[in-house]
Protein backbone atom coordinates (compact mmCIF):
# COMPACT_ATOMS: atom_id res chain seq x y z
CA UNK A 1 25.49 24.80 -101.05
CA UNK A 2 22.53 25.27 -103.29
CA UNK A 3 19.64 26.22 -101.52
CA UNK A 4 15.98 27.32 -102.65
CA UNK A 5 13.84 28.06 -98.89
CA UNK A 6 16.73 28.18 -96.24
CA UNK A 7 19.26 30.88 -95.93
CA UNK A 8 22.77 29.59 -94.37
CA UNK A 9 25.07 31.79 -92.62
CA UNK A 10 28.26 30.52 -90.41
CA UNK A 11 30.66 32.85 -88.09
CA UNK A 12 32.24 32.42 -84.78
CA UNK A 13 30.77 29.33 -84.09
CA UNK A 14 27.10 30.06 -84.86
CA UNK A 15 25.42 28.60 -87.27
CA UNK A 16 22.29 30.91 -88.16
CA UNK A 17 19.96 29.04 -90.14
CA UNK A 18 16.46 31.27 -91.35
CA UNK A 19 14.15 29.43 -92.96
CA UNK A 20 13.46 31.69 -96.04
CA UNK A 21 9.60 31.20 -97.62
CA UNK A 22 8.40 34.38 -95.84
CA UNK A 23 5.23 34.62 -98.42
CA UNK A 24 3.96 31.30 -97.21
CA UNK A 25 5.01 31.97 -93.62
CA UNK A 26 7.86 29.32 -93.98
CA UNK A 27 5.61 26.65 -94.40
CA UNK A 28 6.89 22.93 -94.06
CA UNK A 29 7.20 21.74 -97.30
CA UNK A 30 8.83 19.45 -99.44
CA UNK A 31 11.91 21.64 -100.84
CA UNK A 32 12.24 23.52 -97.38
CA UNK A 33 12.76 19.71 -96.09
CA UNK A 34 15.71 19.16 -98.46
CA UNK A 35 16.90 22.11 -97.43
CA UNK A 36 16.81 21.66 -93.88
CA UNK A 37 18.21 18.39 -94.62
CA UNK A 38 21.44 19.85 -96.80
CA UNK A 39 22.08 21.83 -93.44
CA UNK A 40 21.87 19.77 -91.49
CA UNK A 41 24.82 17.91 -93.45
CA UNK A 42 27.25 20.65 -93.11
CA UNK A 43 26.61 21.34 -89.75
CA UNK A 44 27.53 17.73 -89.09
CA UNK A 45 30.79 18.12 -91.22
CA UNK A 46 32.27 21.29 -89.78
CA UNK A 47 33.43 21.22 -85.98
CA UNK A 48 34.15 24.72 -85.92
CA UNK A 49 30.13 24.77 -85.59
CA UNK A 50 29.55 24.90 -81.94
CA UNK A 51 25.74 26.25 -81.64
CA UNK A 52 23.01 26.58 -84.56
CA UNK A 53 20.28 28.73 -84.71
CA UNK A 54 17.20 28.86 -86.38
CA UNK A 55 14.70 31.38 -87.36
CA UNK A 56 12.05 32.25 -89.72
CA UNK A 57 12.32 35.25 -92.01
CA UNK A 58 9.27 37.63 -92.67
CA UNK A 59 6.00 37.87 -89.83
CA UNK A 60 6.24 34.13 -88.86
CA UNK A 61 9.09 31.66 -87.24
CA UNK A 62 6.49 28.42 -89.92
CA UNK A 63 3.06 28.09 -89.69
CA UNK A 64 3.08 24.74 -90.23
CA UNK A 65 2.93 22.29 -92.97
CA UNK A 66 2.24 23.41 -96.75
CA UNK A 67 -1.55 22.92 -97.02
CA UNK A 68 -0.98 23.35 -100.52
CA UNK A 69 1.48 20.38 -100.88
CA UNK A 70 -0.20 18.21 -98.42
CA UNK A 71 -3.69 18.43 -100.37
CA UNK A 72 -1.73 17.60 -103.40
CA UNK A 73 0.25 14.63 -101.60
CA UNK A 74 -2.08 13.13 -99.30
CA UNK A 75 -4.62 11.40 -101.56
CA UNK A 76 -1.48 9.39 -102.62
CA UNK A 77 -0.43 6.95 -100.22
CA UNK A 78 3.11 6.24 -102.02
CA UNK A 79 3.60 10.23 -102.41
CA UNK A 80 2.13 10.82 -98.79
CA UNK A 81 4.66 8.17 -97.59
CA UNK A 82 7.73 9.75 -99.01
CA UNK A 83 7.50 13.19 -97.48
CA UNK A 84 6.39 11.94 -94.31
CA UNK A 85 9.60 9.79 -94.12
CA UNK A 86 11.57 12.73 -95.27
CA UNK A 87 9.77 15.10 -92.87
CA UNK A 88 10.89 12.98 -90.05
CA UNK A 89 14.33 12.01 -91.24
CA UNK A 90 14.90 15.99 -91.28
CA UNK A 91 13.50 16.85 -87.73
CA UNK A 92 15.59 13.60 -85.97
CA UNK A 93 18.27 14.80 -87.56
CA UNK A 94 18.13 18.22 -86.63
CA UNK A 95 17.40 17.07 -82.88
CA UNK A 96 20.01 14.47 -83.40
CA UNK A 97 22.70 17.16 -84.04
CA UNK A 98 25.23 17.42 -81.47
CA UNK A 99 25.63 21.06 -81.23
CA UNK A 100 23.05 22.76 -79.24
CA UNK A 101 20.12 23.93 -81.81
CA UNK A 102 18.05 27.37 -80.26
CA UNK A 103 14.70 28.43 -81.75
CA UNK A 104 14.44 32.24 -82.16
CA UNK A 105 10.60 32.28 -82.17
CA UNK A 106 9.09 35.43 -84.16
CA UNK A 107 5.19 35.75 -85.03
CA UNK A 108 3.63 32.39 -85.24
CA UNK A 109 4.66 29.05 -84.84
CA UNK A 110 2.19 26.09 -85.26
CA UNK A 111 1.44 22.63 -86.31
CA UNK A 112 4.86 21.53 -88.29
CA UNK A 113 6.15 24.72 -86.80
CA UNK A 114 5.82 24.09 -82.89
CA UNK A 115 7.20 20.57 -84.18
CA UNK A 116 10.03 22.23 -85.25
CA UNK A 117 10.21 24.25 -81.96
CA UNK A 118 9.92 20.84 -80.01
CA UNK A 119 13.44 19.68 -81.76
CA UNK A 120 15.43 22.17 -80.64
CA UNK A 121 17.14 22.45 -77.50
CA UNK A 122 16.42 25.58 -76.33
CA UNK A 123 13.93 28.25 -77.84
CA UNK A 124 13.62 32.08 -77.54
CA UNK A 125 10.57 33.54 -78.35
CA UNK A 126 9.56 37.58 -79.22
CA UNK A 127 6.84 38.18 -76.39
CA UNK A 128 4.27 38.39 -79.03
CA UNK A 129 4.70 34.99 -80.82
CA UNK A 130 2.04 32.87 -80.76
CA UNK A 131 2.81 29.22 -80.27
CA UNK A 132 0.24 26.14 -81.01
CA UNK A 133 -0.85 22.79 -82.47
CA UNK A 134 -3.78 23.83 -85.19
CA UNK A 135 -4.55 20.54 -86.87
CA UNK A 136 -7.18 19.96 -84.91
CA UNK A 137 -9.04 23.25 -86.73
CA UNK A 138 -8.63 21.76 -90.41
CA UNK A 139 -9.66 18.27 -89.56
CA UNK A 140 -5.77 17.07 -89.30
CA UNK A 141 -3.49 15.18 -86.84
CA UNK A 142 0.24 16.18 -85.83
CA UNK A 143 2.09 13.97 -88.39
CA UNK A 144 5.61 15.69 -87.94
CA UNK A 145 6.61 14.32 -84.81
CA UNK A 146 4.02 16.57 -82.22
CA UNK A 147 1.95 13.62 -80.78
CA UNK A 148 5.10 11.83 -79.06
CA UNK A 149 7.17 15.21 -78.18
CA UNK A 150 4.92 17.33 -77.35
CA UNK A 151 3.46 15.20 -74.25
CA UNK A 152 7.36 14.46 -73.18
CA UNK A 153 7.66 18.31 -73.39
CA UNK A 154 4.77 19.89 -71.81
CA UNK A 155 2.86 16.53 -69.89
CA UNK A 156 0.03 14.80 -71.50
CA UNK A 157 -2.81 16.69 -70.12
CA UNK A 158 -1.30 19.97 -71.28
CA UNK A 159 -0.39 18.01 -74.70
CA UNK A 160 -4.28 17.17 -74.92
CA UNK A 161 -5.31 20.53 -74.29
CA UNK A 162 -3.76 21.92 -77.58
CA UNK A 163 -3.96 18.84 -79.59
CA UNK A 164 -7.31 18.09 -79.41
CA UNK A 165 -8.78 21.72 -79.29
CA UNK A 166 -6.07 23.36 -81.94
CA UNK A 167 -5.05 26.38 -79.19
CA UNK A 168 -1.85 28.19 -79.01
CA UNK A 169 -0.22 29.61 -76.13
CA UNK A 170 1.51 33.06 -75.67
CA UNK A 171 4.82 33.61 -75.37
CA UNK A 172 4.61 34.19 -71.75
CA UNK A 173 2.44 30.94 -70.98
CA UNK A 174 4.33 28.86 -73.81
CA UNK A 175 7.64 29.60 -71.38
CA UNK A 176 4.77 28.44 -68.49
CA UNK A 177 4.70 25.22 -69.79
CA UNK A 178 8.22 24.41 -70.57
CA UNK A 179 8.08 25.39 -74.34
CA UNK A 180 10.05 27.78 -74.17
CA UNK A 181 13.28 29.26 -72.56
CA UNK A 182 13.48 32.47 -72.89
CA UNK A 183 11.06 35.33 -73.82
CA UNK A 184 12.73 38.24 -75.46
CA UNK A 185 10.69 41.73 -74.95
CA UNK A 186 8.76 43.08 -78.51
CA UNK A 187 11.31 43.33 -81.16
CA UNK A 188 14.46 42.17 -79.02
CA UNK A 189 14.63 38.62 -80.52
CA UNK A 190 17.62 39.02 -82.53
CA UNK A 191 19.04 40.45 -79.86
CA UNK A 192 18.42 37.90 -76.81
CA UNK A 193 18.91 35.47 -79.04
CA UNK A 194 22.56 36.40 -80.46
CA UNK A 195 22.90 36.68 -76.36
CA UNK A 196 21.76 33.04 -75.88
CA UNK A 197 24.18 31.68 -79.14
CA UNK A 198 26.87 33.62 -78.13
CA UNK A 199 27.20 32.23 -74.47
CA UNK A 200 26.98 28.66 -75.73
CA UNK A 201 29.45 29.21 -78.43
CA UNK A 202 31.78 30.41 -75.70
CA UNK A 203 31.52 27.68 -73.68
CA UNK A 204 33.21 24.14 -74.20
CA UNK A 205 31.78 22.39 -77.37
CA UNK A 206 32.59 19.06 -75.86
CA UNK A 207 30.91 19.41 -72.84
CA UNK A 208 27.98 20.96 -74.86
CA UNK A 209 28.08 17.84 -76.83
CA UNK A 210 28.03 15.50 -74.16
CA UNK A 211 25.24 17.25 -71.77
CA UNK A 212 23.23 17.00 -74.94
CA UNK A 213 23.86 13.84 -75.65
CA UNK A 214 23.05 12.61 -72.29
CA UNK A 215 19.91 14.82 -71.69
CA UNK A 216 18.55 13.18 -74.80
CA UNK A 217 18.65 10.05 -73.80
CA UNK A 218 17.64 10.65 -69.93
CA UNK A 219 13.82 9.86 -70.93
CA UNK A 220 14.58 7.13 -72.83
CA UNK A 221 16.61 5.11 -70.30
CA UNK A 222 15.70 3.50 -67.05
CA UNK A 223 18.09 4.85 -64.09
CA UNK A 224 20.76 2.32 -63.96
CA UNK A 225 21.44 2.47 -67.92
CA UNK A 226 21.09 5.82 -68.17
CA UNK A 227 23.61 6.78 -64.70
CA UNK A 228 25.74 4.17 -66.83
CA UNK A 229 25.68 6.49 -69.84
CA UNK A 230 26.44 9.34 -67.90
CA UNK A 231 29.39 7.79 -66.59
CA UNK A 232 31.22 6.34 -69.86
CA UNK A 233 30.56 9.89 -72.05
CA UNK A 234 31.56 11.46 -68.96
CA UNK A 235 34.79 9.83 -68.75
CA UNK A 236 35.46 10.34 -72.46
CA UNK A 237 34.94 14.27 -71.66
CA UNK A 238 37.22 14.39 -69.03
CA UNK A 239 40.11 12.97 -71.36
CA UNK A 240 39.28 16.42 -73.79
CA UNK A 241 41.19 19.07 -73.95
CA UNK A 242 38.07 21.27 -73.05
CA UNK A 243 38.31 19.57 -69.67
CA UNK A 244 41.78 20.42 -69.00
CA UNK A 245 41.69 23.67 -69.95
CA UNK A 246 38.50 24.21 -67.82
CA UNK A 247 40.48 22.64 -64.56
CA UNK A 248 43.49 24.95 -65.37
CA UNK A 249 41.85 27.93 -65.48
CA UNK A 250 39.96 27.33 -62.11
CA UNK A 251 43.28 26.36 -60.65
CA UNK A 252 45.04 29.44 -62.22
CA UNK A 253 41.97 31.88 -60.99
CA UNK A 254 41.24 33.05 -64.50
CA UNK A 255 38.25 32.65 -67.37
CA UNK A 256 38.78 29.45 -69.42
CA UNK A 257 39.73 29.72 -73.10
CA UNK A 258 38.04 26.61 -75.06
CA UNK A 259 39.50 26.02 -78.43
């Protein structure tokens, strides 16, 4: 896999995806996105995946959007049009995948980059990253997603508060608010967060799959359709092998082994 901004590493079920443009504090841009996207494609393809991360390499997890390439883009509505549709192709997807996806927050992460956080499952963050919505400070509006998750994520009022005053949130009160999971003390992100991967990669993968699957659609459902969900993928679970195993071992008093 040729890539230019993303570095790809797989073993033992972890995917650990960094995105790799330290110098520009892994800015969002254009070639990062293809990366992202080429990932995203393998992950997909391999089912010995059974949890990704993703970090950011260097003092930052991405400080948002390349100013650089969205100066050059914007004033071209064909041009603008094309990497907003790939920007958002790339984040569904990477929400859309059905392993679970943890953040490993480091430094900053804001605009795109809390975008980014918002389409991951779970996120991690070193207790002195700094996590916010800018745009507002340059004259800009979330164009990556922000404006619908972030309300879903952290309530509207709370949603306002950052997007229309361009604040960011410490670790501690990002993990307040809902934004993140986990706060790792100074300098123990790898750590916590090898913790976090390697608990869900010991776990079922089909279960994982399916909980995701059906948390993801819980806002988008009204209660009948979505306890209707629940109980179809449910039912295809139990048929797994995951879900014998798991009943075996708690009849046979010892730790599950998932394949």
């Amino acid at each position: 896999m040729d890539l230019r901004c993303v570095i790809y590493e797989a073993a033992g079920g972890i995917a650990r995806v960094t995105l790799n443009r330290p110098a520009q504090m892994n800015a969002v841009s254009p070639d990062l996105l293809e990366d992202l996207d080429r990932v995203c494609e393998v992950v997909e393809r391999d089912p010995a995946i059974k949890v990704v991360t993703l970090t950011g390499a260097g003092r930052a997890f991405c400080a948002g959007a390349d100013l650089k390439a969205v100066q050059e883009l914007s004033p071209h509505p064909d041009r603008w049009r094309t990497f907003m549709e790939l920007w958002h192709r790339v984040y569904n997807r990477i929400e859309a995948l059905p392993q679970p996806v943890v953040a490993g927050i480091n430094g900053l992460a804001l605009a795109g980059g809390l975008e980014l956080v918002l389409v991951c499952d779970l996120a991690v963050a070193d207790e002195g990253a700094r996590i916010g919505d800018q745009h507002a400070n340059v004259g800009l509006v979330a164009g990556g997603g922000g404006s619908q998750r972030l309300p879903r994520a952290v309530g509207l009022r709370r949603a306002k508060e950052l997007m229309l005053l361009g604040g960011w949130l410490s670790a501690r009160v990002a993990a307040e608010w809902g934004l993140v999971t986990r706060v790792a003390p100074a300098g123990q992100l790898p750590r916590v967060l090898d913790e976090v991967a390697g608990a869900l990669a010991a776990l079922s993968a089909s279960a994982s799959r399916t909980a995701k699957a059906l948390a993801n659609r819980a806002l988008d459902l009204d209660l009948g359709a979505g306890l209707a969900l629940e109980k179809a993928l449910v039912a295809e679970h139990m048929r797994s092998a995951d879900a014998a195993e798991g009943l075996r071992a708690f009849v046979e008093k010892r730790k599950p082994h998932f394949a």
